[in-house]
Protein backbone atom coordinates (compact mmCIF):
# COMPACT_ATOMS: atom_id res chain seq x y z
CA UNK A 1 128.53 120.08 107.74
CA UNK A 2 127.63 122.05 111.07
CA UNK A 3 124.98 120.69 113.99
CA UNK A 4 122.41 122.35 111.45
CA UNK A 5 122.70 120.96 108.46
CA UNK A 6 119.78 119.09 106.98
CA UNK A 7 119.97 116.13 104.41
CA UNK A 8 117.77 116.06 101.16
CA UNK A 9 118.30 112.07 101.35
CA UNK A 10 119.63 109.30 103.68
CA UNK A 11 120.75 105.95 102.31
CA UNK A 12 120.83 103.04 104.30
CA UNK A 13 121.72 99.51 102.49
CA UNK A 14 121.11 96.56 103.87
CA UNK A 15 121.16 97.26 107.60
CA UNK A 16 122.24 94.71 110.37
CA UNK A 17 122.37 94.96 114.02
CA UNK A 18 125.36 92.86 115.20
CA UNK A 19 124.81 89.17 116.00
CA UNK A 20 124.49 88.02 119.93
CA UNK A 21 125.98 84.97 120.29
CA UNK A 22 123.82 81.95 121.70
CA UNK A 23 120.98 85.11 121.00
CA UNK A 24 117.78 82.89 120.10
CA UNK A 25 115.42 86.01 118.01
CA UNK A 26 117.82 88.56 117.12
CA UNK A 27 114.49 90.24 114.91
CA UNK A 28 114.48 92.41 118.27
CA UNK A 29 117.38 93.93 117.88
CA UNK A 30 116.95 94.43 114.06
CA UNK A 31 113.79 96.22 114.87
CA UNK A 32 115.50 98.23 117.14
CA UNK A 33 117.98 99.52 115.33
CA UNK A 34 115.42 100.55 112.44
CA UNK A 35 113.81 101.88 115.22
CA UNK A 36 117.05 103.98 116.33
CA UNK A 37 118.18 104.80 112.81
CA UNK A 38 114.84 106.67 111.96
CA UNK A 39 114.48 108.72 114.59
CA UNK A 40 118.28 109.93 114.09
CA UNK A 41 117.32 110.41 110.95
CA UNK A 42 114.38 112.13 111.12
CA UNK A 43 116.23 114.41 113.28
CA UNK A 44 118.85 115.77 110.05
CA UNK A 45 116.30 115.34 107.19
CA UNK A 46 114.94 118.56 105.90
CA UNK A 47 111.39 119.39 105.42
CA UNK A 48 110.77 117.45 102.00
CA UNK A 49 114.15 115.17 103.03
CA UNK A 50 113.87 111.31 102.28
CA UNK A 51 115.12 107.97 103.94
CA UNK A 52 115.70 105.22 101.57
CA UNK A 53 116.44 101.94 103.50
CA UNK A 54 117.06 98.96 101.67
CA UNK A 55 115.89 95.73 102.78
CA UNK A 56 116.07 92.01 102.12
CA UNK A 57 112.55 90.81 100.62
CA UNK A 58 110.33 89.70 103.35
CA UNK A 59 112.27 92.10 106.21
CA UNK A 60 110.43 94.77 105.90
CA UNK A 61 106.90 94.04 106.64
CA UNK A 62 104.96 96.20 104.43
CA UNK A 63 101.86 95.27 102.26
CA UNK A 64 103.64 96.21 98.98
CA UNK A 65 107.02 93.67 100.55
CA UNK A 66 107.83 90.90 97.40
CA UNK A 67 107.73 88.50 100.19
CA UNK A 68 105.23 88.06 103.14
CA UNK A 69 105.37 87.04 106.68
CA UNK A 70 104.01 86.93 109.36
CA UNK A 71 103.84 89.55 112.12
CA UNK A 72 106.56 88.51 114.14
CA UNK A 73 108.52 87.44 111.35
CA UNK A 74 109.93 90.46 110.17
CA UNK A 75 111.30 93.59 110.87
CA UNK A 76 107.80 95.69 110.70
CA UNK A 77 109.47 99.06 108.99
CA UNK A 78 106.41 100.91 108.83
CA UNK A 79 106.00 101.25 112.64
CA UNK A 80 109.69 101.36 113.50
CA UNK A 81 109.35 104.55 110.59
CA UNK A 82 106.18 106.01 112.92
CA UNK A 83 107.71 105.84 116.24
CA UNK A 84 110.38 108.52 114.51
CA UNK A 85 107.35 110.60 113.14
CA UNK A 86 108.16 108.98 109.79
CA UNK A 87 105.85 107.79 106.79
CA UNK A 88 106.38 104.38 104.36
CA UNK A 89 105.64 105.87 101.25
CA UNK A 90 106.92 103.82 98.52
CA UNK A 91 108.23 99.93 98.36
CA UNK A 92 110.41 99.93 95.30
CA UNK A 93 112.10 96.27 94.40
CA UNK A 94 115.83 97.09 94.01
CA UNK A 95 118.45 95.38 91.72
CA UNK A 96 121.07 94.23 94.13
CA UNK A 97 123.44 92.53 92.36
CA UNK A 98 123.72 96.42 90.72
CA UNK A 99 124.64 97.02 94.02
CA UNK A 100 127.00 94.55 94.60
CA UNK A 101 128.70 95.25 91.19
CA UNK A 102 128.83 98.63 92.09
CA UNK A 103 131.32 98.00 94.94
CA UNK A 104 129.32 97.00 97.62
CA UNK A 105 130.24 94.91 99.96
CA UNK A 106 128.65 93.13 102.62
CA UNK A 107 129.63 92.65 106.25
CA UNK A 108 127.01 90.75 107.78
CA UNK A 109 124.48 88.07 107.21
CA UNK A 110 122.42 87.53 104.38
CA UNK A 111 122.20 88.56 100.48
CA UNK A 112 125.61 87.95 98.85
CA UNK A 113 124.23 88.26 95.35
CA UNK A 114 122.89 85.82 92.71
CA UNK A 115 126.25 84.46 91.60
């Protein structure tokens, strides 16, 4: 693809930053990887480019989220997305056992489907 190359779109289901053992809040380290992920992304997306991230309800932290929280209780997207010179734009509720049935598979934590 060349050091150039810039992406129309960037997909990102279900992201997890590795568990710490013994590791009391490990929202931290979710945040940071959002955090990380964005501005690497922001880096390949072209001018009009788009990151789609999908999210459990509730992790995100945005107004339009299915689920609230509180502050410190989730993964606050929108800011993680600024830091990277990024804009929330659009909170879509996804069908993820259409995911799942698609092939996906999970590695960490989590979701693991209505069945």
């Amino acid at each position: 693809f060349g050091t150039d190359a810039k992406w129309e779109r960037i997909v990102f289901n279900l992201p997890q930053s590795p568990p710490m053992p013994k590791a009391r809040n490990q929202i931290q380290r979710h945040r940071a990887l959002l955090r990380d992920f964005c501005a690497s992304a922001a880096s390949v997306l072209g001018d009009d480019g788009q990151l789609w991230i999908t999210l459990l309800a509730g992790q995100g932290g945005t107004s339009r989220d299915p689920v609230q929280r509180s502050l410190g209780n989730h993964w606050q997207l929108q800011y993680e997305a600024a830091a990277a010179g990024l804009l929330v734009t659009d909170v879509i509720p996804q069908d993820l056992d259409a995911l799942f049935n698609a092939g996906y598979i999970p590695t960490g934590r989590g979701y693991r489907g209505s069945n």
